[in-house]
Structure formats: structure tokens, C-alpha cells
PDB file of N, CA and C in Angstrom:
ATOM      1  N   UNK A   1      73.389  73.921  79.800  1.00  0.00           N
ATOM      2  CA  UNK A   1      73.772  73.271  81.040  1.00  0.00           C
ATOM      3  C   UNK A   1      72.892  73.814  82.167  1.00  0.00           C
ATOM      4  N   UNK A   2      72.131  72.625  82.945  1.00  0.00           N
ATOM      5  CA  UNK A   2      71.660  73.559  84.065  1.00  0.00           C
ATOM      6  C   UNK A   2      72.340  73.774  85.603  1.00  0.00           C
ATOM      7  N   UNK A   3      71.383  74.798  86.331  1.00  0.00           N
ATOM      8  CA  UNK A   3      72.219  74.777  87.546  1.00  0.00           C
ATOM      9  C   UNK A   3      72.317  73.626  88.733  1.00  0.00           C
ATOM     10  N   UNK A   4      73.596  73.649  89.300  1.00  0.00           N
ATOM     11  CA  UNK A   4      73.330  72.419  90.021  1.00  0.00           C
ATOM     12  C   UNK A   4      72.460  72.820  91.051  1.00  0.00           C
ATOM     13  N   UNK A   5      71.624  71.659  91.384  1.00  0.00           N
ATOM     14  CA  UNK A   5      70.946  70.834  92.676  1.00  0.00           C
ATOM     15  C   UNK A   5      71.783  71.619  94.052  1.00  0.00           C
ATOM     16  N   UNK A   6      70.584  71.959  94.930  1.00  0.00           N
ATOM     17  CA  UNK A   6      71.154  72.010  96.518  1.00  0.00           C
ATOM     18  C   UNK A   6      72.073  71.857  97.194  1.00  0.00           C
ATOM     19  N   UNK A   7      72.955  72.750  97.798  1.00  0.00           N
ATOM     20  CA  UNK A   7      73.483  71.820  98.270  1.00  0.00           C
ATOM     21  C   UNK A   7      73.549  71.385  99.557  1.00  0.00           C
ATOM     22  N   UNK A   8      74.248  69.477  99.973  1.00  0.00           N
ATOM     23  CA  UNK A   8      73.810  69.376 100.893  1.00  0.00           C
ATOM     24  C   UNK A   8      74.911  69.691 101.960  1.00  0.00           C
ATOM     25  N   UNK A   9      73.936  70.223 103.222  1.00  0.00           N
ATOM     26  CA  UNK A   9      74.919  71.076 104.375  1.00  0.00           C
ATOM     27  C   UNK A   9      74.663  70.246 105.528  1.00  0.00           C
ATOM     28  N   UNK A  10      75.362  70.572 106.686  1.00  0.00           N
ATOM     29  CA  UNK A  10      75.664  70.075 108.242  1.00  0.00           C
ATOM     30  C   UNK A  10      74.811  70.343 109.193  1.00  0.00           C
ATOM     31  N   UNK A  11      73.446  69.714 109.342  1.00  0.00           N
ATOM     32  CA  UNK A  11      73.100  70.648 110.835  1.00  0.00           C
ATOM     33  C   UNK A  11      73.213  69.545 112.495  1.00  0.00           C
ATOM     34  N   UNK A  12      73.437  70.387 113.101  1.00  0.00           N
ATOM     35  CA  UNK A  12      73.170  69.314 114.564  1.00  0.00           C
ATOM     36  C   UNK A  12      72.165  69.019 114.613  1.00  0.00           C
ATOM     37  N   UNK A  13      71.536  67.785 115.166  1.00  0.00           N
ATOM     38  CA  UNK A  13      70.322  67.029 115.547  1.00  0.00           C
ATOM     39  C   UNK A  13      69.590  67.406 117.047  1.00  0.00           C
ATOM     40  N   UNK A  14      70.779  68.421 117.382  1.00  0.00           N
ATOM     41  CA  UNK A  14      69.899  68.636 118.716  1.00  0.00           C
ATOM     42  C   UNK A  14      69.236  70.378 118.273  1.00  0.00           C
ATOM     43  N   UNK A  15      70.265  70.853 117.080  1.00  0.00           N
ATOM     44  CA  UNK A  15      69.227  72.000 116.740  1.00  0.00           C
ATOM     45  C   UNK A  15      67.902  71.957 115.763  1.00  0.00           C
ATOM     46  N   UNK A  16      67.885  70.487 115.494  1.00  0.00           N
ATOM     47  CA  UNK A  16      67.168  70.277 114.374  1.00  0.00           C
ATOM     48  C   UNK A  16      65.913  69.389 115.338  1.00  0.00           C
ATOM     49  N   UNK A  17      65.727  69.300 116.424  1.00  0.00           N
ATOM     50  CA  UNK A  17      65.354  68.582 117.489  1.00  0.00           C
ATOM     51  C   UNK A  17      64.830  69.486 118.532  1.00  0.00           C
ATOM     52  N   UNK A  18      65.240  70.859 118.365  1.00  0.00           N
ATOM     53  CA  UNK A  18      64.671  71.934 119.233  1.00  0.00           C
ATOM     54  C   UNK A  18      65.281  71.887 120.988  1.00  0.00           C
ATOM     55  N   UNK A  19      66.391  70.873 121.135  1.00  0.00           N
ATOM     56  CA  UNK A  19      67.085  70.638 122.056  1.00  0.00           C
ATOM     57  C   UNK A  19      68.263  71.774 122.473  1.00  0.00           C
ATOM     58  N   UNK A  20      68.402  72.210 121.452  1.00  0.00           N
ATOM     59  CA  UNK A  20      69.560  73.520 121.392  1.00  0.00           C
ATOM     60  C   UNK A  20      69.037  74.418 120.600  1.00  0.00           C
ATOM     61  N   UNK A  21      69.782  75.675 120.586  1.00  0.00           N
ATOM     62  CA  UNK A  21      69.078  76.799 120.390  1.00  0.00           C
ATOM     63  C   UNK A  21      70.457  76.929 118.273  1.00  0.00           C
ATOM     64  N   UNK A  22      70.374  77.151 117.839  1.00  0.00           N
ATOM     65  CA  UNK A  22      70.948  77.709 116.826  1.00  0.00           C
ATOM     66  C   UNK A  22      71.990  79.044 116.933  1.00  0.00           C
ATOM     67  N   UNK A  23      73.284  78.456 117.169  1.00  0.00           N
ATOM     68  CA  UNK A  23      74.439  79.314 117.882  1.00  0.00           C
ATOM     69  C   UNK A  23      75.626  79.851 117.066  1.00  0.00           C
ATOM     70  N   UNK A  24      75.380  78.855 116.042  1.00  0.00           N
ATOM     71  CA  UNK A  24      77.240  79.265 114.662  1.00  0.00           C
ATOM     72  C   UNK A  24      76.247  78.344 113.253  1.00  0.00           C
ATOM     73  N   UNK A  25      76.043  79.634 112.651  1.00  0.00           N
ATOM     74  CA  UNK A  25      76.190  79.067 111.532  1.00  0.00           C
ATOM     75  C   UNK A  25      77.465  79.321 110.548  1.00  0.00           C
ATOM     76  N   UNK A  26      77.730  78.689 109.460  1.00  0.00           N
ATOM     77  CA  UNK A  26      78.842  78.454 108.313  1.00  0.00           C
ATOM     78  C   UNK A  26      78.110  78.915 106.967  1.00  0.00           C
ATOM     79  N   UNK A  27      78.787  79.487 106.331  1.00  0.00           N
ATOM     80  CA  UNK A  27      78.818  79.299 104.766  1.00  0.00           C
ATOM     81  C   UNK A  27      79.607  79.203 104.048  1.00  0.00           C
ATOM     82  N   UNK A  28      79.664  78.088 103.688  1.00  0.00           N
ATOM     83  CA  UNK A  28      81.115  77.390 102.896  1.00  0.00           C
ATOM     84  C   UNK A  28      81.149  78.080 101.499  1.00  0.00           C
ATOM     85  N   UNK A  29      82.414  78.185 101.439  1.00  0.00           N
ATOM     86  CA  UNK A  29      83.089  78.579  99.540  1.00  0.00           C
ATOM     87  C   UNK A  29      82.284  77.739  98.840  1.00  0.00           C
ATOM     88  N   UNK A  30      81.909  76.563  98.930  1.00  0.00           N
ATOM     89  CA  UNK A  30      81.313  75.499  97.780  1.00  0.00           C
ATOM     90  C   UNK A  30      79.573  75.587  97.859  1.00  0.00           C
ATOM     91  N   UNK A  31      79.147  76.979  98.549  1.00  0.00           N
ATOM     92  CA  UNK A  31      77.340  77.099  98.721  1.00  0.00           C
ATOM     93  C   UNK A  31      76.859  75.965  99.801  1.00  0.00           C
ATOM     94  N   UNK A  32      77.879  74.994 100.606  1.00  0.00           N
ATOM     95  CA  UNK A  32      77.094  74.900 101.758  1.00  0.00           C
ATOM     96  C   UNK A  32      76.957  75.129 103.008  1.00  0.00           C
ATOM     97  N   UNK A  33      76.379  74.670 104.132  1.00  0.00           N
ATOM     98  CA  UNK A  33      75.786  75.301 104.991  1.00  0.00           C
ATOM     99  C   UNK A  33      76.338  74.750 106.189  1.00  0.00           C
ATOM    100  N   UNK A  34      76.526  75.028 107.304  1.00  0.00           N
ATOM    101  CA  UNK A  34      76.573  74.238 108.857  1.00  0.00           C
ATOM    102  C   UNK A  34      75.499  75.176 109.930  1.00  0.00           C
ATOM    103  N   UNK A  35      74.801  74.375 110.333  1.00  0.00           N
ATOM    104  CA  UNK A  35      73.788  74.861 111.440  1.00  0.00           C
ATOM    105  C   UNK A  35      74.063  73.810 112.314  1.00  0.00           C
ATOM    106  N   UNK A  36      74.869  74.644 113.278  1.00  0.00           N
ATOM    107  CA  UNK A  36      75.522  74.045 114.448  1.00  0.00           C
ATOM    108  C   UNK A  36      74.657  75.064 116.086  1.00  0.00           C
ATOM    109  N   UNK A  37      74.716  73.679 116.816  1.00  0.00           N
ATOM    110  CA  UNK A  37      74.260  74.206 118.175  1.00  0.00           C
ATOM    111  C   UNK A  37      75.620  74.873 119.282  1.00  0.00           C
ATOM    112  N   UNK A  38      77.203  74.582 118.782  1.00  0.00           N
ATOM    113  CA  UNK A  38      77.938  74.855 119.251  1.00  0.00           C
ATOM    114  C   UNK A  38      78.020  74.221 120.686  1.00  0.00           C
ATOM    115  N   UNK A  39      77.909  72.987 120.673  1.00  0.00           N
ATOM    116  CA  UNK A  39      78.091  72.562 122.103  1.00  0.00           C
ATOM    117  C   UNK A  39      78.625  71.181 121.877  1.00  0.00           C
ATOM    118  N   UNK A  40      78.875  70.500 120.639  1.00  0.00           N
ATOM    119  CA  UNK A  40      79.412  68.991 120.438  1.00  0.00           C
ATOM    120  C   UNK A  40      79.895  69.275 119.077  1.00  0.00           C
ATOM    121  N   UNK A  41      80.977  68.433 118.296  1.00  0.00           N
ATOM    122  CA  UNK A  41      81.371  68.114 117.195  1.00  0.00           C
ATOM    123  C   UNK A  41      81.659  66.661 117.064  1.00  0.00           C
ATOM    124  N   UNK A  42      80.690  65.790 118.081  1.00  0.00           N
ATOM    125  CA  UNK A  42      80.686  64.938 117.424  1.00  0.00           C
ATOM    126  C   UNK A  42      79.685  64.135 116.377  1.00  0.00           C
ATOM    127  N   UNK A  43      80.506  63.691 115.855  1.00  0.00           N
ATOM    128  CA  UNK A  43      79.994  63.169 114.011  1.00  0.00           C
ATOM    129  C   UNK A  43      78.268  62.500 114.255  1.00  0.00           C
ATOM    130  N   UNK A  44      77.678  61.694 115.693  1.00  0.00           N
ATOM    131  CA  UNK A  44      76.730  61.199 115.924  1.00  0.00           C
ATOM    132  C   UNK A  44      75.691  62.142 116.115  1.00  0.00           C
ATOM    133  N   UNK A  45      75.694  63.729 116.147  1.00  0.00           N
ATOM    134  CA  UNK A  45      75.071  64.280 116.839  1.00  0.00           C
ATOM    135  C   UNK A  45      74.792  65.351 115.421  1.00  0.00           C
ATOM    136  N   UNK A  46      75.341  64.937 113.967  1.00  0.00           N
ATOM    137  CA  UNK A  46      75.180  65.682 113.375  1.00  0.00           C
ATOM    138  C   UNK A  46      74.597  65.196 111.946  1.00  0.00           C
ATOM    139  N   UNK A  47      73.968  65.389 110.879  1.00  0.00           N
ATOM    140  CA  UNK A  47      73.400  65.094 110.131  1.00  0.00           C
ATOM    141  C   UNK A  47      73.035  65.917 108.539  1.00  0.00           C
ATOM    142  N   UNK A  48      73.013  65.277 107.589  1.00  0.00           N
ATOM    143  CA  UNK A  48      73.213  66.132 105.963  1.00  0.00           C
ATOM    144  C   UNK A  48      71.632  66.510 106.387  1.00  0.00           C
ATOM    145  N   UNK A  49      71.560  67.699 105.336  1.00  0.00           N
ATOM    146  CA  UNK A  49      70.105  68.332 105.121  1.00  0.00           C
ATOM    147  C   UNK A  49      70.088  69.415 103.974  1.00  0.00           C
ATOM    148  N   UNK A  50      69.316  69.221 103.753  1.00  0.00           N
ATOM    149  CA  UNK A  50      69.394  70.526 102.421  1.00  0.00           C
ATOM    150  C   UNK A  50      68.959  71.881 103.047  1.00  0.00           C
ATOM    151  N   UNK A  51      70.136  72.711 103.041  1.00  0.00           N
ATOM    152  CA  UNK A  51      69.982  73.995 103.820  1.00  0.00           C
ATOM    153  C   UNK A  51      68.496  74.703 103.573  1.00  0.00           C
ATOM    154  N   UNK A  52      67.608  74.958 102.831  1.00  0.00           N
ATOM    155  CA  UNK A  52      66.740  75.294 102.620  1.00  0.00           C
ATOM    156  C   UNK A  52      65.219  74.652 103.290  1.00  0.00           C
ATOM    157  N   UNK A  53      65.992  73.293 104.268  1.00  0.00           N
ATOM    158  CA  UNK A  53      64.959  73.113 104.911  1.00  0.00           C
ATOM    159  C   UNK A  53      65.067  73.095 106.418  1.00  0.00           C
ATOM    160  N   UNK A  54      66.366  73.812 106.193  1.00  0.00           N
ATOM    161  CA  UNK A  54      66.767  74.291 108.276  1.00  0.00           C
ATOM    162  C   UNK A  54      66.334  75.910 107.767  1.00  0.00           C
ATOM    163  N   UNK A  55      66.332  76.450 106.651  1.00  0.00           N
ATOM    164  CA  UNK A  55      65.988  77.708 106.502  1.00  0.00           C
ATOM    165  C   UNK A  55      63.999  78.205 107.048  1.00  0.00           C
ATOM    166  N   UNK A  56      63.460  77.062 106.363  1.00  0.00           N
ATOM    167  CA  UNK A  56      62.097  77.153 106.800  1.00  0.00           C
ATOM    168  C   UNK A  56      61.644  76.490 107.811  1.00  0.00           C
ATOM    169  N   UNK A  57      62.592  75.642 108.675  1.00  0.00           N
ATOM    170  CA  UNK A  57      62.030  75.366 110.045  1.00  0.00           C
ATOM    171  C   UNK A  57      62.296  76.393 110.972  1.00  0.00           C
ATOM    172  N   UNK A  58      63.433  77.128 110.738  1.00  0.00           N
ATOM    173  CA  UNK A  58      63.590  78.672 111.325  1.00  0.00           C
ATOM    174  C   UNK A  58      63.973  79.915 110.749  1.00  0.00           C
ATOM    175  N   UNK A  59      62.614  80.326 110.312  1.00  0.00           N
ATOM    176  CA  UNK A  59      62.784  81.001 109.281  1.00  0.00           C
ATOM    177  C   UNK A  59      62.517  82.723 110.161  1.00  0.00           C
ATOM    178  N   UNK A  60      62.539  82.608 111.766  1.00  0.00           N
ATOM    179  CA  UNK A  60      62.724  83.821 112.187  1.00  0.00           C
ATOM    180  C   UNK A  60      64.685  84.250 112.494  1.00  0.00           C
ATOM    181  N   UNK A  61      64.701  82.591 113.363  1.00  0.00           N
ATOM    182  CA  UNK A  61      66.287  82.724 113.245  1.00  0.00           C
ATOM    183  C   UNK A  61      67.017  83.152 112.228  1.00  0.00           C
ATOM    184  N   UNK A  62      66.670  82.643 110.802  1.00  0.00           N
ATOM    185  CA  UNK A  62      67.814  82.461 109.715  1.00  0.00           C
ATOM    186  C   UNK A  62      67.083  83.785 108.917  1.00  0.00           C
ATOM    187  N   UNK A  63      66.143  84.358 109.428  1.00  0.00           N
ATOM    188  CA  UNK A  63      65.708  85.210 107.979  1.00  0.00           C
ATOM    189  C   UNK A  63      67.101  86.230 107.620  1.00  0.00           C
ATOM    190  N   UNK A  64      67.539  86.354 108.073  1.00  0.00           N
ATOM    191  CA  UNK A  64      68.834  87.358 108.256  1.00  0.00           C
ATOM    192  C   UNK A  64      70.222  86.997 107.729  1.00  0.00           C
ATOM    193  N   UNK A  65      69.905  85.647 108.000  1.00  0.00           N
ATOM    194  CA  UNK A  65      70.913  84.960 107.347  1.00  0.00           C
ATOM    195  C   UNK A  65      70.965  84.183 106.105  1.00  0.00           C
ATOM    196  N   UNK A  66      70.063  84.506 105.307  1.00  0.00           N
ATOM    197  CA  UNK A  66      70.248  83.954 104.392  1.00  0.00           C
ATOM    198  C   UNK A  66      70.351  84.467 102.724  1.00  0.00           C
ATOM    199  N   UNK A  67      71.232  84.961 103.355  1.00  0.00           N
ATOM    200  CA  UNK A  67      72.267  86.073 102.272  1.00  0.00           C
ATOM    201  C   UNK A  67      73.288  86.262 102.457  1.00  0.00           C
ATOM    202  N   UNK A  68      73.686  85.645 103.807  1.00  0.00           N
ATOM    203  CA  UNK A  68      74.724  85.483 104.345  1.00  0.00           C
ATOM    204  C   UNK A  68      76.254  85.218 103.245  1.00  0.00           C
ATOM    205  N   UNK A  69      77.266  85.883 102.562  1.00  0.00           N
ATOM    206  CA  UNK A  69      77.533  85.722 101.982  1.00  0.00           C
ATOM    207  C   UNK A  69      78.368  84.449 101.919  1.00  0.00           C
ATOM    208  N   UNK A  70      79.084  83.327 101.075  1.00  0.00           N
ATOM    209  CA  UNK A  70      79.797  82.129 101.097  1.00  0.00           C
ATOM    210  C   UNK A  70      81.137  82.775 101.990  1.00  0.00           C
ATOM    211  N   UNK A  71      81.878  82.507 102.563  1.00  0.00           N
ATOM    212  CA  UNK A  71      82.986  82.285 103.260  1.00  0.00           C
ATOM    213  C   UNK A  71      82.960  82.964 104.183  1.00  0.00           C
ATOM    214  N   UNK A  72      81.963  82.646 105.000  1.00  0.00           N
ATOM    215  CA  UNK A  72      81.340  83.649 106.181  1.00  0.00           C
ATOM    216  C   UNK A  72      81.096  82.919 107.373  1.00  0.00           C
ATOM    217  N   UNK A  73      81.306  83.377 108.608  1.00  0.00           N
ATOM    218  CA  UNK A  73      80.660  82.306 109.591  1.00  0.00           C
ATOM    219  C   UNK A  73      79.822  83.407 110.824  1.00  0.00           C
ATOM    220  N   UNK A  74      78.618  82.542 111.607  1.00  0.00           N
ATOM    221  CA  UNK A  74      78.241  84.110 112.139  1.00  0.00           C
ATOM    222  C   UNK A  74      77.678  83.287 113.275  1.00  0.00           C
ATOM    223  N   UNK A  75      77.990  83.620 114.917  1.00  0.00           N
ATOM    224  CA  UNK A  75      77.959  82.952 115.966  1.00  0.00           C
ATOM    225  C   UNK A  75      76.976  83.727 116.754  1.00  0.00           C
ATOM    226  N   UNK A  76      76.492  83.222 117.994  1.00  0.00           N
ATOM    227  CA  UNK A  76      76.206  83.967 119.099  1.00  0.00           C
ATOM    228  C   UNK A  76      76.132  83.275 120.010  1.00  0.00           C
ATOM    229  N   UNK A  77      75.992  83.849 121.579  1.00  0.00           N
ATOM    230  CA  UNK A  77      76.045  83.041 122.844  1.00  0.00           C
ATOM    231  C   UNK A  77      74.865  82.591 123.097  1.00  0.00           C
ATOM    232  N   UNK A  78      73.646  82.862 122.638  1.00  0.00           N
ATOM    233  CA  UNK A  78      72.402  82.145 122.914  1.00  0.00           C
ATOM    234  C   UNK A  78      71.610  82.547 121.637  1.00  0.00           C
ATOM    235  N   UNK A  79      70.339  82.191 122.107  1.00  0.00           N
ATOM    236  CA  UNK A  79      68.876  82.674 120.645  1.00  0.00           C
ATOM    237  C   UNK A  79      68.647  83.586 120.944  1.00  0.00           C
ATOM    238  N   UNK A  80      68.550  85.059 122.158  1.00  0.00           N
ATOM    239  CA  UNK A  80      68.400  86.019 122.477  1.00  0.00           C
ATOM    240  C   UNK A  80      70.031  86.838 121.568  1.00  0.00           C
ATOM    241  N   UNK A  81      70.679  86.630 121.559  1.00  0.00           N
ATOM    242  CA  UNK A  81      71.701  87.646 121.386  1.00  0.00           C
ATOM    243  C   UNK A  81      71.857  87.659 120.108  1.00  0.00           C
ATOM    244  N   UNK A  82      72.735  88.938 119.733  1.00  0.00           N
ATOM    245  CA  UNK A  82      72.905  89.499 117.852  1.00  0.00           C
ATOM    246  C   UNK A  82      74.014  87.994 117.409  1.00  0.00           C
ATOM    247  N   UNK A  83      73.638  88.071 116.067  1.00  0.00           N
ATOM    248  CA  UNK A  83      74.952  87.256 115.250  1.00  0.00           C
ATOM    249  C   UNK A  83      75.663  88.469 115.298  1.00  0.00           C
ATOM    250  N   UNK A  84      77.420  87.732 115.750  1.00  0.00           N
ATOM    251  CA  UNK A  84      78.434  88.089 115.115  1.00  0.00           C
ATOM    252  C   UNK A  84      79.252  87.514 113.540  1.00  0.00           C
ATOM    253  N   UNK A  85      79.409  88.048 112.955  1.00  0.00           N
ATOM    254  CA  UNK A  85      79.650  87.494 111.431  1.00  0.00           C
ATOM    255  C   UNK A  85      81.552  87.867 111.754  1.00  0.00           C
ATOM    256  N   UNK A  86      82.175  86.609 110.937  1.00  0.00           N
ATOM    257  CA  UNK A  86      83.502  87.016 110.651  1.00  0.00           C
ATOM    258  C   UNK A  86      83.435  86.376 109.479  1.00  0.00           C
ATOM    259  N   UNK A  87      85.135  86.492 108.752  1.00  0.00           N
ATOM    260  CA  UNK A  87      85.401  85.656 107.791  1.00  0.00           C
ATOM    261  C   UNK A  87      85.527  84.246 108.434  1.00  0.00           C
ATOM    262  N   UNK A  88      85.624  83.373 107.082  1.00  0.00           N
ATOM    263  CA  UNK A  88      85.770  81.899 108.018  1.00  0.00           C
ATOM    264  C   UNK A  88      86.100  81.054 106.533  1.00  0.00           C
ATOM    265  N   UNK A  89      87.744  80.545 106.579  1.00  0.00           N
ATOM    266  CA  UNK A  89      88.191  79.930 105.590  1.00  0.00           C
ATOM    267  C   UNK A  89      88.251  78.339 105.797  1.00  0.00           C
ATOM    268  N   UNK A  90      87.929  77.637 104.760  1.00  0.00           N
ATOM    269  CA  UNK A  90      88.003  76.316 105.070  1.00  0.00           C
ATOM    270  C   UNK A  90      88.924  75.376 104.830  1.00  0.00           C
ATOM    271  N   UNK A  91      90.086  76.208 104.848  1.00  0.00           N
ATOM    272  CA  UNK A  91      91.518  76.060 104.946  1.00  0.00           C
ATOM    273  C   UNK A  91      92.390  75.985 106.180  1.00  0.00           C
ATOM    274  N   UNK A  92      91.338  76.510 106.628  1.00  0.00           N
ATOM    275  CA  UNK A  92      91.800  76.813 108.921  1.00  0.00           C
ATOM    276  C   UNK A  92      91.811  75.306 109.029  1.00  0.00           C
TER     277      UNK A  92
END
């Protein structure tokens, strides 16, 4: 049996657009991803991607994060400041 395929994760279009800075990311129990700008949740402003290619468009932002373990979420107030990491269930 082989391993599954990518999986596909959440990013905003305005962080994927260089409009916002990369503020909360997610790592879901099921290996996927949310790269959120933290400033909208709405559904128009957001888009599937295979985490591995928000990993190499910012690969200074995310180098840190991407080991990030699954049921993890890790925020900050701008692109200058540290991630904070907590737990983060997707049961909330």
C-alpha cells in the first residue's frame, strides 16, 4: 500500500498575494495545513493549496514551522514578532 498524496490545506489569498503578512498558522490532526493572514474568515478570501507550496513561497517564514507538530496552532501579531505555538483541537 502506498502513502497517501498531500494534503490539501487552507491558505488566505491575501497571504498568498503578499497583501498580508502570515499571522496563524494550523496543523490539523488529519496532516493539513491553514496559512491564515488573521484578518478575515471569509470563505472568498481563502483558497485549497498543497501546503508544501505555501512552504516554498515562504520558506524564511515557515522554515521553523515545518515540523510543527499535527494538533498545533502557532500565531503572531505581525512578520516581525516570535510564533506563539498552543494546542489547537478541531473539536473547538
Amino acid at each position: 500500500m502506498s502513502a497517501p498524496g498531500p494534503q490539501l490545506s487552507i491558505a488566505s489569498t491575501f497571504v498568498l498575494g503578499d497583501m498580508e503578512p502570515l499571522r496563524l498558522v494550523i496543523h490539523h490532526a488529519d496532516g493539513s495545513w491553514d496559512f491564515l493572514c488573521d484578518t478575515t474568515d471569509d470563505a472568498r478570501f481563502l483558497t485549497t493549496v498543497r501546503a508544501e507550496h505555501v512552504f516554498e513561497q515562504f520558506p524564511t517564514d515557515l522554515a521553523a514551522l515545518r515540523s510543527l507538530p499535527p494538533g498545533l496552532l502557532t500565531e503572531r501579531g505581525s512578520a516581525s514578532d516570535v510564533w506563539s505555538t498552543e494546542p489547537f483541537g478541531d473539536d473547538e
